[in-house]
N, C-alpha and C. Protein backbone atom coordinates (compact mmCIF):
# COMPACT_ATOMS: atom_id res chain seq x y z
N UNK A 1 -174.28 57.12 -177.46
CA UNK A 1 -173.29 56.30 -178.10
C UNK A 1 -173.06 56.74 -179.54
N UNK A 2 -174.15 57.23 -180.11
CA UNK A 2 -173.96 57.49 -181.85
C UNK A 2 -173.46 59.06 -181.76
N UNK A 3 -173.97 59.45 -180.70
CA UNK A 3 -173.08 60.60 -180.80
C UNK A 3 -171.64 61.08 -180.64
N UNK A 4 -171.01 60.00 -179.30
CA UNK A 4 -169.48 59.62 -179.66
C UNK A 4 -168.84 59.57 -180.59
N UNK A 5 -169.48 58.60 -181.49
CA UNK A 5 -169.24 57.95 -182.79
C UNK A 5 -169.08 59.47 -183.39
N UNK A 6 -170.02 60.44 -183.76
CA UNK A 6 -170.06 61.08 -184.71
C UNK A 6 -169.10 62.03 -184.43
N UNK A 7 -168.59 62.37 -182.96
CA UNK A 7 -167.93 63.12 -182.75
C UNK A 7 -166.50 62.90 -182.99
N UNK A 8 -166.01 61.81 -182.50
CA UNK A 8 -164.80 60.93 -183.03
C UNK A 8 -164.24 60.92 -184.66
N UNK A 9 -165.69 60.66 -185.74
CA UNK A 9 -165.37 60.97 -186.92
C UNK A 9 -165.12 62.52 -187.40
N UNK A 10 -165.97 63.14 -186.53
CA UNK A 10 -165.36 65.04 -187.04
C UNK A 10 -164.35 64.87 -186.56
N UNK A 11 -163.73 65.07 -185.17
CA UNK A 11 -162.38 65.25 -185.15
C UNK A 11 -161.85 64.30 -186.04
N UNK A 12 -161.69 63.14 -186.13
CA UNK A 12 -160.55 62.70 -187.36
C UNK A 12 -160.63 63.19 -188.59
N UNK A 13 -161.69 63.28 -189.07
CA UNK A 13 -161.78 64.51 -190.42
C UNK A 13 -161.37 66.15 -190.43
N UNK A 14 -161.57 66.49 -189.27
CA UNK A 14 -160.77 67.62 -189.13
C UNK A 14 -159.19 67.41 -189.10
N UNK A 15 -158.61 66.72 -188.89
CA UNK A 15 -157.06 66.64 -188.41
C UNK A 15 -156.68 65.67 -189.66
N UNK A 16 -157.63 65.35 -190.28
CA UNK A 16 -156.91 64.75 -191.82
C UNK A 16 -156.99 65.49 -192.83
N UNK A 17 -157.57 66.39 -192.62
CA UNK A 17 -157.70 67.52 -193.71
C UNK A 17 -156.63 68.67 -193.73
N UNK A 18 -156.04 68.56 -194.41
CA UNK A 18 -154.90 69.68 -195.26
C UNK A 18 -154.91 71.41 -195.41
N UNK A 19 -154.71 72.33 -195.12
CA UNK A 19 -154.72 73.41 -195.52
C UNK A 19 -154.38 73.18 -196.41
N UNK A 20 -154.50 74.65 -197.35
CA UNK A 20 -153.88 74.94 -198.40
C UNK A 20 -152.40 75.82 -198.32
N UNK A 21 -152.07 76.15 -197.30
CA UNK A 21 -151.18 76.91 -197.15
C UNK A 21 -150.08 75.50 -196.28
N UNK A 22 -150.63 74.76 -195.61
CA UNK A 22 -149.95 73.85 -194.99
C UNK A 22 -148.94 72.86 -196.55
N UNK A 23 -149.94 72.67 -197.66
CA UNK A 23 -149.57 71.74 -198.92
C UNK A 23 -148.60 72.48 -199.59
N UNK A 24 -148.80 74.30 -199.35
CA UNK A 24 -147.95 74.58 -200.41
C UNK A 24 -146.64 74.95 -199.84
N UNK A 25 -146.61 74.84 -198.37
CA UNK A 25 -145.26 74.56 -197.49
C UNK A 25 -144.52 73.91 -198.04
N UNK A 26 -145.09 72.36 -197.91
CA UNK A 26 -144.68 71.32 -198.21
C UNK A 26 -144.01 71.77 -199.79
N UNK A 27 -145.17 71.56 -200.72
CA UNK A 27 -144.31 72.15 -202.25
C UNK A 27 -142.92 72.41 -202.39
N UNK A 28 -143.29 73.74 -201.81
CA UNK A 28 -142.41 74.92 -202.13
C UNK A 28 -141.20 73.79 -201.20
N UNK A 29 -141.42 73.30 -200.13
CA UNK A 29 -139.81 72.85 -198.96
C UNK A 29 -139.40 71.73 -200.13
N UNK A 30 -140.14 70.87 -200.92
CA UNK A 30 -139.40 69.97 -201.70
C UNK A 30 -138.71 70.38 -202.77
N UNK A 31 -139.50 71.63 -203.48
CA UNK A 31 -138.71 72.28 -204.62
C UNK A 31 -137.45 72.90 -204.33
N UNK A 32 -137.43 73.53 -203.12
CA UNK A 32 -136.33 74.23 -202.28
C UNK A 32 -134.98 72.80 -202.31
N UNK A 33 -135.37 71.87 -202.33
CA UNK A 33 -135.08 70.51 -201.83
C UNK A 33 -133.87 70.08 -202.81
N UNK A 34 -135.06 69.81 -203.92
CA UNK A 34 -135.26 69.54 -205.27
C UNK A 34 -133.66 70.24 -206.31
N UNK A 35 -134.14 71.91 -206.01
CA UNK A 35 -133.23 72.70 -206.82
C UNK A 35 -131.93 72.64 -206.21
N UNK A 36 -131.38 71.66 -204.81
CA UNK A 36 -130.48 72.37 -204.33
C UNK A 36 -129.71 70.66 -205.08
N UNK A 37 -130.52 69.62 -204.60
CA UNK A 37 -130.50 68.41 -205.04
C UNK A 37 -129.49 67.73 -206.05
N UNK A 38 -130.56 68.23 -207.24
CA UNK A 38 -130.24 68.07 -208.68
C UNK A 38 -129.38 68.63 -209.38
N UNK A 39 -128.97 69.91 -208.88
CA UNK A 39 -127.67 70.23 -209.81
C UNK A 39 -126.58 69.13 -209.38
N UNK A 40 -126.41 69.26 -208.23
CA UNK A 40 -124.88 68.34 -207.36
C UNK A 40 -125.22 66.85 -207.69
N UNK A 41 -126.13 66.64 -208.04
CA UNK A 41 -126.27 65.42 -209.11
C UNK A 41 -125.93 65.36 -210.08
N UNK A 42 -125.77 66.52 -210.81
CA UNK A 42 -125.62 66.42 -212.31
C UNK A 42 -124.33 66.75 -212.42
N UNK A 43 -123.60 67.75 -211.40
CA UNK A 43 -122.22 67.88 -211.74
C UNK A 43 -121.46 66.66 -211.37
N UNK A 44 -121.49 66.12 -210.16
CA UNK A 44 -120.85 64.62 -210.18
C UNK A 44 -121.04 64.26 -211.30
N UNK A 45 -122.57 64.02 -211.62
CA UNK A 45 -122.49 63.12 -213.09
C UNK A 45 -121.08 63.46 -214.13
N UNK A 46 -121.20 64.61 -214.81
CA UNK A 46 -120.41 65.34 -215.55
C UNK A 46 -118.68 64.90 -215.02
N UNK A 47 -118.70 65.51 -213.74
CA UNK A 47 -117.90 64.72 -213.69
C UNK A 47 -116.57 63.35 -213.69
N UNK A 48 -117.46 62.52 -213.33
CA UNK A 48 -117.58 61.37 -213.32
C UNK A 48 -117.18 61.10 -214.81
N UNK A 49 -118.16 61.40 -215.60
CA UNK A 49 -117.49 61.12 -217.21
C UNK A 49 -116.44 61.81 -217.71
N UNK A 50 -115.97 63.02 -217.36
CA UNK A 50 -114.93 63.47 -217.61
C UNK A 50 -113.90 63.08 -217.59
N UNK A 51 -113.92 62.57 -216.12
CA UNK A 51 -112.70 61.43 -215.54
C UNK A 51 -112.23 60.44 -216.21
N UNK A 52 -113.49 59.64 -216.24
CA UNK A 52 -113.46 58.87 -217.31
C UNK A 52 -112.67 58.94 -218.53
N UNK A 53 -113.14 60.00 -219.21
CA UNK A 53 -112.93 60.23 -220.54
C UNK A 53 -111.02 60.61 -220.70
N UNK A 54 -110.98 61.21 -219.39
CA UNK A 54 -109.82 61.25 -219.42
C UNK A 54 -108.86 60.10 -219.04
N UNK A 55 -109.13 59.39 -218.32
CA UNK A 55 -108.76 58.46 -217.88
C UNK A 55 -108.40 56.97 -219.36
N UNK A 56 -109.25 57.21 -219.96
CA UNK A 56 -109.54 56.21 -221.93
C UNK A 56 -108.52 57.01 -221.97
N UNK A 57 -108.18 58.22 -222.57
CA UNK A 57 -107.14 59.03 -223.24
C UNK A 57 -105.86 58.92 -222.15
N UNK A 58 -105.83 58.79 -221.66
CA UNK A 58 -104.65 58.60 -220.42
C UNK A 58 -103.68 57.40 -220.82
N UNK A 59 -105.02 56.23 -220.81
CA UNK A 59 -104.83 54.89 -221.29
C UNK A 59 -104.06 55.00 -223.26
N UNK A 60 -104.94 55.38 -223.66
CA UNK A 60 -104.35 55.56 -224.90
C UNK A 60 -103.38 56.02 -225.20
N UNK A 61 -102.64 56.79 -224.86
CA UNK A 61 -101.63 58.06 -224.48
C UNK A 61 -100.43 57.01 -224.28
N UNK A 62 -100.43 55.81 -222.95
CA UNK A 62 -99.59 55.46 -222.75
C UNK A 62 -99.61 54.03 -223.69
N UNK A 63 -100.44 53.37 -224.36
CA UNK A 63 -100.53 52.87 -225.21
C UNK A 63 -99.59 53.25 -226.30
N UNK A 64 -99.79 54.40 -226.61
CA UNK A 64 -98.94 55.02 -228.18
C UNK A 64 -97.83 55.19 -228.00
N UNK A 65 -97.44 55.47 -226.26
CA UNK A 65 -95.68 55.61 -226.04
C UNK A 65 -95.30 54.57 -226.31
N UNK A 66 -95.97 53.53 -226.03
CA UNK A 66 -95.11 52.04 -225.77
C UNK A 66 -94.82 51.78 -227.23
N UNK A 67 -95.89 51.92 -228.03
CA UNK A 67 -95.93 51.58 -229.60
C UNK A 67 -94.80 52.76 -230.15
N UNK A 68 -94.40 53.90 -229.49
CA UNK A 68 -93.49 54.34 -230.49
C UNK A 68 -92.74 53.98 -229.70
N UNK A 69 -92.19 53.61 -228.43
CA UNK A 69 -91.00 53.22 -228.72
C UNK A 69 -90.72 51.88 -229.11
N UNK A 70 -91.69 50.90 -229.46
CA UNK A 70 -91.09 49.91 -230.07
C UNK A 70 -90.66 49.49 -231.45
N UNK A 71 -91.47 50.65 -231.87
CA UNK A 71 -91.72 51.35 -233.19
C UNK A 71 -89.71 51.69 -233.83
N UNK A 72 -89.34 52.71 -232.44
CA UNK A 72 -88.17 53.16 -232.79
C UNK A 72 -87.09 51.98 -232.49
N UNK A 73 -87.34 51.44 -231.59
CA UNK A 73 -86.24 50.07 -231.85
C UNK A 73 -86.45 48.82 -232.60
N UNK A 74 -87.15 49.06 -233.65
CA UNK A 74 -87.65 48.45 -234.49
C UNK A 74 -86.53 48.95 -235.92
N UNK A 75 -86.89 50.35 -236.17
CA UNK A 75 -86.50 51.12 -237.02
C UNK A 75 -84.84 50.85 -236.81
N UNK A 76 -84.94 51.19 -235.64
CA UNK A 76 -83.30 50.71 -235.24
C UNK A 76 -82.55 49.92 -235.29
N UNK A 77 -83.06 48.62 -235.27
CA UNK A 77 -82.63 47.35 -235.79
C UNK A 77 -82.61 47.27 -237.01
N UNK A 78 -83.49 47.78 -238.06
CA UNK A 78 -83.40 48.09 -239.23
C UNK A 78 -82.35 48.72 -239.71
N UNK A 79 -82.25 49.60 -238.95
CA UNK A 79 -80.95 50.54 -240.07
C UNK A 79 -79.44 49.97 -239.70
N UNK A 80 -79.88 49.56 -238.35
CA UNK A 80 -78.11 48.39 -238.55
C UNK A 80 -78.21 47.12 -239.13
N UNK A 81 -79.38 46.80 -239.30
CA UNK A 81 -79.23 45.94 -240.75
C UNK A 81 -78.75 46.29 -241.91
N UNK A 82 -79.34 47.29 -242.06
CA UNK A 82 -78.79 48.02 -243.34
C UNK A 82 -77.46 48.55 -243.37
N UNK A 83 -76.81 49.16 -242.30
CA UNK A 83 -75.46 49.22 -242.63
C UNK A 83 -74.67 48.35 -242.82
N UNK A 84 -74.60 47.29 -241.92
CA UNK A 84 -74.46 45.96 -242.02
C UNK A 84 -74.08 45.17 -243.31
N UNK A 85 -75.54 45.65 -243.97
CA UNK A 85 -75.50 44.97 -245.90
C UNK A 85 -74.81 45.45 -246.20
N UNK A 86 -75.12 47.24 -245.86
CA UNK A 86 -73.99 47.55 -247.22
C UNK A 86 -72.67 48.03 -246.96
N UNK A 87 -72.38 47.62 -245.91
CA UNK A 87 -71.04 47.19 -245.53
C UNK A 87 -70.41 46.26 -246.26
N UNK A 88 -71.21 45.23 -245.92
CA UNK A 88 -70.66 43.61 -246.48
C UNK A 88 -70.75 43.51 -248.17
N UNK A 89 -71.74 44.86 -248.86
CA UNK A 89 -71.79 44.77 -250.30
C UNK A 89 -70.84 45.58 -250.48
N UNK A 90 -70.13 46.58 -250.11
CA UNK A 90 -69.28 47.15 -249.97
C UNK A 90 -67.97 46.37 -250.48
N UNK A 91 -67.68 45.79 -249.46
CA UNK A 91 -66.60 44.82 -249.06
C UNK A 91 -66.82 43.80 -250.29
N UNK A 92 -67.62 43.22 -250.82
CA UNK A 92 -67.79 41.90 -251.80
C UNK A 92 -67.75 42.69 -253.35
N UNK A 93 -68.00 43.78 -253.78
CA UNK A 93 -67.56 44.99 -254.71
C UNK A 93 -66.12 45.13 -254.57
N UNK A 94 -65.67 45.09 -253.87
CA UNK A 94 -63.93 45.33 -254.02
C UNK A 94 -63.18 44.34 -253.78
């Protein structure tokens, strides 16, 4: 019976035990993994903010159209005001 026993524990200690060539499989398959991984992570990343970034300036862009053109019919109303006056100072001079 104790010899069962003892035999039962070698084999499971044998078959839980690791090469060294078996671990550095492993290694090397995650680094393989790893390097292919992390770039295409990082360029989305990059990405992603670019878009972004363009996307703020996009926004801003159409922001500043709106402001100049209200800008210019602004100005515009202005200067036919002004002819306007000096039309009418024109006219009150003579």
């Amino acid at each position: 019976m104790k010899n069962d026993k003892q035999e039962l524990l070698e084999e499971y200690d044998e078959e839980k035990n690791l090469d060294f060539k078996f671990l550095l499989l492993i290694y090397l398959s995650l680094a393989v993994a790893f390097s292919i991984i992390l770039p295409k992570i990082y360029i989305k990343n990059q990405i992603y903010y670019i878009s972004r970034d363009i996307h703020k300036l996009y926004s801003e862009n159409s922001i500043l159209k709106e402001e100049n053109t209200y800008l210019k019919q602004k100005l515009e109303s202005i200067r036919f005001k002004n002819q306007v006056l000096d039309s009418v100072f024109i006219e009150l001079e003579e």
